[in-house]
Protein backbone atom coordinates (compact mmCIF):
# COMPACT_ATOMS: atom_id res chain seq x y z
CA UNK A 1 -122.00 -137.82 94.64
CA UNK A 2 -122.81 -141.88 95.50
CA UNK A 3 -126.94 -142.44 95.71
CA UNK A 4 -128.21 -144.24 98.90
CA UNK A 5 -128.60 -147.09 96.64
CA UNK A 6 -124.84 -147.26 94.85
CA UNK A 7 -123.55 -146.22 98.76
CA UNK A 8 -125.16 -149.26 100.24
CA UNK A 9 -124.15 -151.84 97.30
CA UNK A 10 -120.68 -150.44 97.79
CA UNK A 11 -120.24 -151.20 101.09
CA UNK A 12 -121.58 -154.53 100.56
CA UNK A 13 -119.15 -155.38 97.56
CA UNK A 14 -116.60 -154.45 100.06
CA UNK A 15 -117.44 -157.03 102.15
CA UNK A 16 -115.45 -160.30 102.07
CA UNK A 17 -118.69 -162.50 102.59
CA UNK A 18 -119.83 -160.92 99.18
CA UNK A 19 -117.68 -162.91 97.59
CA UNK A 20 -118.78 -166.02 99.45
CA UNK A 21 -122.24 -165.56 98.53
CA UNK A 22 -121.26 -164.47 95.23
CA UNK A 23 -119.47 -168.02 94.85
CA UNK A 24 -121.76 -169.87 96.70
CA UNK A 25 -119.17 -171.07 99.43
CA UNK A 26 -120.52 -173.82 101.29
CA UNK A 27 -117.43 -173.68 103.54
CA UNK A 28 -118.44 -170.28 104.37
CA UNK A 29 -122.17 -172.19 105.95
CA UNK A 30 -122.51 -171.21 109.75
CA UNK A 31 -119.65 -168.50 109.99
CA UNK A 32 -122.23 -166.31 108.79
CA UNK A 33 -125.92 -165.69 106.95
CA UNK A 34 -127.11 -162.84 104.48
CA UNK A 35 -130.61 -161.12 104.31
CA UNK A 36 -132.19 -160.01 101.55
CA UNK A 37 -134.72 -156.83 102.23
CA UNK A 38 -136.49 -157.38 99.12
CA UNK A 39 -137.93 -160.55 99.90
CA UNK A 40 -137.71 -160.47 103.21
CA UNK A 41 -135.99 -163.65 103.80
CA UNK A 42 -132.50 -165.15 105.19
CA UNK A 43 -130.36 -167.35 103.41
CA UNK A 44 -126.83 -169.46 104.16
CA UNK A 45 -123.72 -168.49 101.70
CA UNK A 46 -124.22 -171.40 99.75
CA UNK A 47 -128.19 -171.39 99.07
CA UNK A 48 -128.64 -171.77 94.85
CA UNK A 49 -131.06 -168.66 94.78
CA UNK A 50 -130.55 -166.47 92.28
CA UNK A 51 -127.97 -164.04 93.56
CA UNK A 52 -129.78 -161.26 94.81
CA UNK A 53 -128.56 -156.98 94.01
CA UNK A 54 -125.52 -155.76 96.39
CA UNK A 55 -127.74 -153.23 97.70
CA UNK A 56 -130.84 -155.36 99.11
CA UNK A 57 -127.95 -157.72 101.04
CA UNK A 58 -127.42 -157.59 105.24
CA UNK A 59 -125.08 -159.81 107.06
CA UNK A 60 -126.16 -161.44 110.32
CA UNK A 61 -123.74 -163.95 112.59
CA UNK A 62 -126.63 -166.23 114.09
CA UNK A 63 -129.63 -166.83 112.60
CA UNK A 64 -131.04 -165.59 115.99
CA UNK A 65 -129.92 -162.24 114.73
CA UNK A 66 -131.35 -162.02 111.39
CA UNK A 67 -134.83 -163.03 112.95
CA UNK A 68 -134.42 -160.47 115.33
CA UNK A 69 -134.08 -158.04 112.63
CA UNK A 70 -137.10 -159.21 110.76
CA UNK A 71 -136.11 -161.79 108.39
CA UNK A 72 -137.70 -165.56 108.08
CA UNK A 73 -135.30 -168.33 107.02
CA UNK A 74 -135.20 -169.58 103.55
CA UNK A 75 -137.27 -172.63 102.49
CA UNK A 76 -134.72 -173.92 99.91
CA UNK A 77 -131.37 -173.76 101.74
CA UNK A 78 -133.14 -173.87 105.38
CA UNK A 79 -130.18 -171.97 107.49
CA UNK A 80 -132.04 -173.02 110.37
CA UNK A 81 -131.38 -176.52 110.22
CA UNK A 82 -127.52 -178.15 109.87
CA UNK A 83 -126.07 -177.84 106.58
CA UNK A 84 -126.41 -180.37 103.95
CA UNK A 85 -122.68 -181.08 104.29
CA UNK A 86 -122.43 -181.75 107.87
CA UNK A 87 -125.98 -183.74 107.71
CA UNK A 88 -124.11 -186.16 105.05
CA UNK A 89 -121.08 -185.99 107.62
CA UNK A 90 -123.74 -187.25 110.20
CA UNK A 91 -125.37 -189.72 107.36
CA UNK A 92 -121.81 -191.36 106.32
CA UNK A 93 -120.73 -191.54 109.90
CA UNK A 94 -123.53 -193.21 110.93
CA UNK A 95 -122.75 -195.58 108.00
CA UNK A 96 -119.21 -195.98 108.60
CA UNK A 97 -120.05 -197.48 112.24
CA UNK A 98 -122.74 -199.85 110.75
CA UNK A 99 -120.15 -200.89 108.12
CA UNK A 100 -118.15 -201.95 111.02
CA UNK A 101 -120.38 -203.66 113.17
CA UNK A 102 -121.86 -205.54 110.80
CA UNK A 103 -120.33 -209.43 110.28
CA UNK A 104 -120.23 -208.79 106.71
CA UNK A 105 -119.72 -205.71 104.09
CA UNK A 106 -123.27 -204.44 103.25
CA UNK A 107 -123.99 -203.84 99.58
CA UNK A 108 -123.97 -200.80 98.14
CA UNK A 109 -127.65 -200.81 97.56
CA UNK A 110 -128.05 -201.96 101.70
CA UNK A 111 -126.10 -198.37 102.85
CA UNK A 112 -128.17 -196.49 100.28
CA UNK A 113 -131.44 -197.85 102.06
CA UNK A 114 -130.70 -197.23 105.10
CA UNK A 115 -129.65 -193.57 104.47
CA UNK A 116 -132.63 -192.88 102.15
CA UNK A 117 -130.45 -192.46 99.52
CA UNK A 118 -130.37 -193.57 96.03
CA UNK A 119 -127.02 -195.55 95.34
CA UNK A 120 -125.06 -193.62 92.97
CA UNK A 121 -125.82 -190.09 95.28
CA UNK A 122 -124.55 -192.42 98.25
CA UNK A 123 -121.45 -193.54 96.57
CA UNK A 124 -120.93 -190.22 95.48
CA UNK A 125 -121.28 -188.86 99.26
CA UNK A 126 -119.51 -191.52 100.81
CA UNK A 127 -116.70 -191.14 99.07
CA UNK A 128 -116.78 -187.28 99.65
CA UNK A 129 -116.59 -187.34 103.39
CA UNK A 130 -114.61 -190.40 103.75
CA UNK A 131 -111.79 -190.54 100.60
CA UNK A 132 -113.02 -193.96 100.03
CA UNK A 133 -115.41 -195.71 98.41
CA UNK A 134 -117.99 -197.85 100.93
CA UNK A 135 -116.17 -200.73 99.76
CA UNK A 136 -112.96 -199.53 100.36
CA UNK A 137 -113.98 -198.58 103.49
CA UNK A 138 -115.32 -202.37 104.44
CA UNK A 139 -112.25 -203.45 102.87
CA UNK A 140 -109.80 -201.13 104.82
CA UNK A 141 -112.01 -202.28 108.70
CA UNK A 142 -111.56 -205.99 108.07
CA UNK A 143 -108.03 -205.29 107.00
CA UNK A 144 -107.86 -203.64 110.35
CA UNK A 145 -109.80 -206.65 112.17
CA UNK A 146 -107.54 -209.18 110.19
CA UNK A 147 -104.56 -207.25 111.87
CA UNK A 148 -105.99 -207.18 115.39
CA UNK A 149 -106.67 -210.67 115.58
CA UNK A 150 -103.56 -212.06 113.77
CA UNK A 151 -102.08 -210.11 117.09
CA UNK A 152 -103.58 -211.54 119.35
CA UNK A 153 -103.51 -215.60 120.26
CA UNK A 154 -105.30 -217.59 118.26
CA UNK A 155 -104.90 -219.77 114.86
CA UNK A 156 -104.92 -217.68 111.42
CA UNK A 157 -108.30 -219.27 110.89
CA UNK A 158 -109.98 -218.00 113.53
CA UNK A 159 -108.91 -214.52 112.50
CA UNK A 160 -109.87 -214.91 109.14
CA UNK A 161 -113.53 -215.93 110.08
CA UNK A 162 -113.56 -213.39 112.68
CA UNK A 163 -112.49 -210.61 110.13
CA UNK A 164 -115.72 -211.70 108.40
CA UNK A 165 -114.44 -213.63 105.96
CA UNK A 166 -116.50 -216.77 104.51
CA UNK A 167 -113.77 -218.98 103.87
CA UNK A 168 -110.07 -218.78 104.22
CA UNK A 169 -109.41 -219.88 100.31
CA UNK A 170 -111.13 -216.13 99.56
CA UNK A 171 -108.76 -214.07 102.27
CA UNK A 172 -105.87 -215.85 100.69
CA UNK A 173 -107.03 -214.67 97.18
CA UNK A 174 -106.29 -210.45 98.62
CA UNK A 175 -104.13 -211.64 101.51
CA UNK A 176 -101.20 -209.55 99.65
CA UNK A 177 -103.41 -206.76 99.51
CA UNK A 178 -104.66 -206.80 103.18
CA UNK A 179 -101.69 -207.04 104.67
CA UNK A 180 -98.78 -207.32 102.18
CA UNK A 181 -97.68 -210.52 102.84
CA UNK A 182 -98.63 -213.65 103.69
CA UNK A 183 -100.59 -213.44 107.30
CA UNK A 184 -98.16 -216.33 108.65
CA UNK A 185 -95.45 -213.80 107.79
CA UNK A 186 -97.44 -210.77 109.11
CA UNK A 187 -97.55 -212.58 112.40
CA UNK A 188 -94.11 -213.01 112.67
CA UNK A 189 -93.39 -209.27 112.20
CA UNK A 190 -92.52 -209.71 108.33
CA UNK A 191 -90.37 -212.60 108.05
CA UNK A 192 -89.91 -214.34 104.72
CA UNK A 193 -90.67 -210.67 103.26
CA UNK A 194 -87.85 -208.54 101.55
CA UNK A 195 -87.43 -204.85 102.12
CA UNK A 196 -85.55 -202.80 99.98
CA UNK A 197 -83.63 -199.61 101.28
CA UNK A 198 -81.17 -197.20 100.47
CA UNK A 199 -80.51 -193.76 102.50
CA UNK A 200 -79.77 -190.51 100.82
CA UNK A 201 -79.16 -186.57 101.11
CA UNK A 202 -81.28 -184.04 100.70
CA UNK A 203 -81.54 -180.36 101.81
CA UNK A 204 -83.35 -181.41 105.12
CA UNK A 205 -81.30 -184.05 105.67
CA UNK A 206 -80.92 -187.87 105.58
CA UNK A 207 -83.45 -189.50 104.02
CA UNK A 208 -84.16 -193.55 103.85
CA UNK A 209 -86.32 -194.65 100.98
CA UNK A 210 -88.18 -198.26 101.26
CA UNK A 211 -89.86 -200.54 99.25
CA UNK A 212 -91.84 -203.81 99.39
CA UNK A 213 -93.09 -205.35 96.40
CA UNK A 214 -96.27 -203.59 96.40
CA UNK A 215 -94.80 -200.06 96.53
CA UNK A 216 -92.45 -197.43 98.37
CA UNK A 217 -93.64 -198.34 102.18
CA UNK A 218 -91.18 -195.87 104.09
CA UNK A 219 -90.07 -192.39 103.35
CA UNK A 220 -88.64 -191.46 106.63
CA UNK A 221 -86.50 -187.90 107.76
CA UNK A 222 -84.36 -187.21 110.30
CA UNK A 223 -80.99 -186.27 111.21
CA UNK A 224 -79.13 -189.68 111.81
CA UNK A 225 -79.12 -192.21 109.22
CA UNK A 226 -78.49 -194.98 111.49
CA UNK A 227 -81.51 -194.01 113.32
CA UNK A 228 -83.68 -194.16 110.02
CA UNK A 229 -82.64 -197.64 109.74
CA UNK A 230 -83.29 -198.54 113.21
CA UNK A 231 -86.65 -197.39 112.57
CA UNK A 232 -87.45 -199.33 109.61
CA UNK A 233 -86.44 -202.16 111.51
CA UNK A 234 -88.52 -201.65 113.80
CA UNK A 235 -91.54 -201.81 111.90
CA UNK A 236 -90.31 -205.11 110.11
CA UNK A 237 -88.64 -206.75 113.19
CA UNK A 238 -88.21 -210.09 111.31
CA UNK A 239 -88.47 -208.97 107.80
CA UNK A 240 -85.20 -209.01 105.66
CA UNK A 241 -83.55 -205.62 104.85
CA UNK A 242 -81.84 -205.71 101.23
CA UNK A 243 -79.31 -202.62 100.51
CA UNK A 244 -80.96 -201.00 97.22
CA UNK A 245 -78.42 -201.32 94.29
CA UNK A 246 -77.88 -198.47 91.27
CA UNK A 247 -81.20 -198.98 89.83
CA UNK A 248 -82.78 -198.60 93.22
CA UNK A 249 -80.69 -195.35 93.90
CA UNK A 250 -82.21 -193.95 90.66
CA UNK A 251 -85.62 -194.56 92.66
CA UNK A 252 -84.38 -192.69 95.63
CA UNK A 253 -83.08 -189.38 93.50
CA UNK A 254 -87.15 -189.40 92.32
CA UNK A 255 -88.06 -189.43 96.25
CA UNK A 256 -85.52 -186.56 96.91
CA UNK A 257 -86.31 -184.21 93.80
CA UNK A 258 -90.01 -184.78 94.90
CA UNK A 259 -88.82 -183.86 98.57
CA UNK A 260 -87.06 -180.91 96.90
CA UNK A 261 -89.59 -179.49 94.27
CA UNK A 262 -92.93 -181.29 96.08
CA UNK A 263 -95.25 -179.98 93.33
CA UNK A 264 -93.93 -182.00 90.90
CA UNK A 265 -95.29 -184.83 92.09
CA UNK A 266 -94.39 -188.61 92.81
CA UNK A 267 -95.46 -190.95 90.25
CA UNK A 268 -94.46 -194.22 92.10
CA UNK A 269 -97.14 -196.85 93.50
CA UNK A 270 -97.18 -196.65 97.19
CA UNK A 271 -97.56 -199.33 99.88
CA UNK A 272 -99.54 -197.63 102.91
CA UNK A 273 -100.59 -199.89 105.44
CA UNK A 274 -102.74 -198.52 108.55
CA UNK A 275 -106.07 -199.00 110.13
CA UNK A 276 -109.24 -198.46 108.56
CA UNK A 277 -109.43 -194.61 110.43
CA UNK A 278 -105.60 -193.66 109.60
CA UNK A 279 -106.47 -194.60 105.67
CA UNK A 280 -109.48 -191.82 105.75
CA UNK A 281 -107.40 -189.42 107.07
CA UNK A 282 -104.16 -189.94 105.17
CA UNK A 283 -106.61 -190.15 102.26
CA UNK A 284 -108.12 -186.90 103.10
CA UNK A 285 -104.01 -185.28 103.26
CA UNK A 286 -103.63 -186.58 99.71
CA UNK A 287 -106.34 -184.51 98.50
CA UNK A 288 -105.13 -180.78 100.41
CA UNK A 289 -103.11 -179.29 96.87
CA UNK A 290 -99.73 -178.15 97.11
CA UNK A 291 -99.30 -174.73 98.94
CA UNK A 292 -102.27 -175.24 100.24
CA UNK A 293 -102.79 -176.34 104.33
CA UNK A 294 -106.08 -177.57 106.41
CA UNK A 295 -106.26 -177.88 110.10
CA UNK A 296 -106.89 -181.28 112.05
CA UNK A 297 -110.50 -180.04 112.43
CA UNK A 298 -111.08 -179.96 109.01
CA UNK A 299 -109.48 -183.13 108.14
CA UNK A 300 -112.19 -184.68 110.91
CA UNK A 301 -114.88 -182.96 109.56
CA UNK A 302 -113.93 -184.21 105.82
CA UNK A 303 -113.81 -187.59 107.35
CA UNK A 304 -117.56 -187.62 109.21
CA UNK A 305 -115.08 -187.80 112.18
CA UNK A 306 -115.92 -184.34 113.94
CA UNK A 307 -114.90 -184.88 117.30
CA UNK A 308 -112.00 -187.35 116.54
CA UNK A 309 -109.90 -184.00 116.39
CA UNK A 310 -106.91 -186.04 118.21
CA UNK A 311 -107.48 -189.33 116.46
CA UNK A 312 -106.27 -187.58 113.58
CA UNK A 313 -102.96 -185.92 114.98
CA UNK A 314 -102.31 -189.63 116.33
CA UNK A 315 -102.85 -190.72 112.23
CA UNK A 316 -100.63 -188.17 110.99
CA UNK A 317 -97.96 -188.75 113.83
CA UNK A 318 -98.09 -192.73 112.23
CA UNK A 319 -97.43 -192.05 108.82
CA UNK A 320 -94.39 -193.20 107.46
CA UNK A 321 -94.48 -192.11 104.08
CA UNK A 322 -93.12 -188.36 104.80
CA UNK A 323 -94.48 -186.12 101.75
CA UNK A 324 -96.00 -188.86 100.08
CA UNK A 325 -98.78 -188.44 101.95
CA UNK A 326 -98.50 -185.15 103.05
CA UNK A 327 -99.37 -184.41 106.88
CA UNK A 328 -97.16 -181.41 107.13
CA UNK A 329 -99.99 -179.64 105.22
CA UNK A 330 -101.91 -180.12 108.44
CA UNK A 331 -101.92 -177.16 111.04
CA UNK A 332 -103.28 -175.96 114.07
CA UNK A 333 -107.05 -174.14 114.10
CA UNK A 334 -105.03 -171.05 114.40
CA UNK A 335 -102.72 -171.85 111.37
CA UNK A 336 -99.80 -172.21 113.57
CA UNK A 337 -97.63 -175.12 112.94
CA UNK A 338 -97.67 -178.39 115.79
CA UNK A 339 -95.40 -181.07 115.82
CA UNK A 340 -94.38 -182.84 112.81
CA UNK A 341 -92.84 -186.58 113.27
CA UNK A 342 -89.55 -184.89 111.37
CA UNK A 343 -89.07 -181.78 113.26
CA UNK A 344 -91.27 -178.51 112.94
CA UNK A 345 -88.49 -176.88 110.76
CA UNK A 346 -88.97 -179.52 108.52
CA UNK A 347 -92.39 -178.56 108.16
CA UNK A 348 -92.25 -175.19 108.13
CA UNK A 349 -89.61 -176.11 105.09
CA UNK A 350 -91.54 -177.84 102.99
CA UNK A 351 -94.73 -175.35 103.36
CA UNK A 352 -92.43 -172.67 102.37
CA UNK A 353 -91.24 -174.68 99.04
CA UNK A 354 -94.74 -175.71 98.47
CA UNK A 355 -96.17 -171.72 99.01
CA UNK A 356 -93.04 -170.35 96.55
CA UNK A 357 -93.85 -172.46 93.37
């Protein structure tokens, strides 16, 4: 016959939220809190106490609740105050808007200041929330500035000094990097800049395969394969559209058996061109593993974005690089799957193959 003592621990080992305290889950921060009766205090899941016996631990849902029940809150991991993830959410964000209102890229050791940081921790928790670096993150909002004002009327120049550039010579230098062409070309919607494409079959269908010569910049699905070309076009209105030849078919078998088996994974350099927002999140879908999904809430939160919930949907929806960068690993808060630019079935396809291996 079970003790009091070995009854209690084994109902608390037969918790679930053992496990999280066991592990230290900081995911698991705010969905609930543990008490501890021999010391009297409260703690988060992912406080670095020493992990206290099965038998002395209580669960509590609000914080309110373990107070009301007798407990203090913990002076290392404070469960009182917003975790230390979500106050470097706060931090970055905070970071990422000064970053873009400022006329040129703070340093490194400028962010860290102002976030009473030291720089390495900041670079370190910058690139944590966001998927990029600081500077990549500078680099990716003037990219986005460069693209807005090349849009709108005005001389090259002016959009070059307004992306905060100090002199044009130095945009030219990363010009093919910004926007992968010249920005004379850009203007005119790609022209003077070669696009190769082929389309082929796979299980879910047509597939067209594109590349520019910085890297595969379209991997589209659909049904139609006229359609997939239409489409292409219509993202390079005046660029010129080359038919890929038997080498470049070779390229497009490496797309499909990716497509086909997607934990292989695709070795091929990618072009992906977006705003400064829709490169955080389609960083922040290259790093959710195989078989594994997130919800657009979580992708915000990665980001620092928290309430940009809808932002994100509106990334994914723009990617063009189906699989690639992987937005069908992104589902509802409920785990249900929402629309997928190349049909929910598609989706729900490629989870499956993912979830098998």
């Amino acid at each position: 016959m079970k003790t009091k003592v070995e009854a209690l621990a084994a109902v608390t080992l037969g918790d679930a939220r053992w496990g999280s305290v066991v592990a230290r889950d900081a995911s698991a921060d705010g969905r609930f809190f543990y008490s501890v009766k021999t010391t009297g205090v409260y703690c988060r899941p992912s406080c670095g106490a020493r992990t206290p016996r099965p038998e002395n631990v209580g669960f509590h849902a609000t914080t309110a609740e373990a107070e009301q029940a007798g407990f203090r809150a913990c002076k290392r991991c404070k469960p009182g105050q917003p975790s230390l993830a979500s106050r470097h959410a706060d931090q970055v964000a905070e970071l990422c808007r000064f970053i873009q209102g400022a006329e040129q890229p703070p340093s490194l050791e400028a962010l860290a200041e102002r976030a009473g940081l030291s720089p390495h921790h900041l670079h370190r928790v910058f690139k944590a929330v966001t998927g990029l670096t600081p500077k990549a993150y500078a680099a990716a909002h003037r990219a986005e500035r460069i693209r807005t004002g090349l849009a709108r009327r005005g001389s090259v120049t002016e959009a070059i000094y307004d992306a905060g550039f100090n002199s044009s010579g130095r945009f030219y230098e990363t010009s093919s990097q910004v926007l992968g062409m010249t920005p004379t070309n850009f203007r005119a919607g790609g022209a003077n800049t070669e696009i190769r494409f082929a389309i082929g079959e796979c299980t879910l269908g047509p597939i067209l395969v594109a590349t520019s010569d910085r890297g595969v910049c379209a991997i589209l699905m659909g049904e139609d394969p006229d359609a997939l070309a239409k489409d292409l076009q219509d993202r390079f209105p005046q660029a010129t559209l080359v038919g890929g030849d038997a080498e470049f078919e070779q390229l497009v078998a490496r797309v499909v058996g990716f497509v086909e088996a997607p934990r292989v994974g695709l070795d091929l350099p990618l072009d992906v061109r977006g705003t400064a927002f829709q490169q955080r999140v389609w960083q922040a879908l290259r790093e959710i593993p195989a078989g594994a999904t997130a919800s657009y809430t979580d992708i915000a939160e990665r980001i620092g974005s928290p309430k940009s919930v809808r932002a994100v949907a509106q990334a994914c929806g723009a990617n063009a690089l189906a699989v690639a960068i992987p937005c069908h690993r992104v589902v509802r808060n409920d785990g249900a799957l929402s629309g997928y630019r190349w049909g929910v079935e598609r989706k729900r396809a490629l989870l499956d193959r993912e979830a098998n291996r």
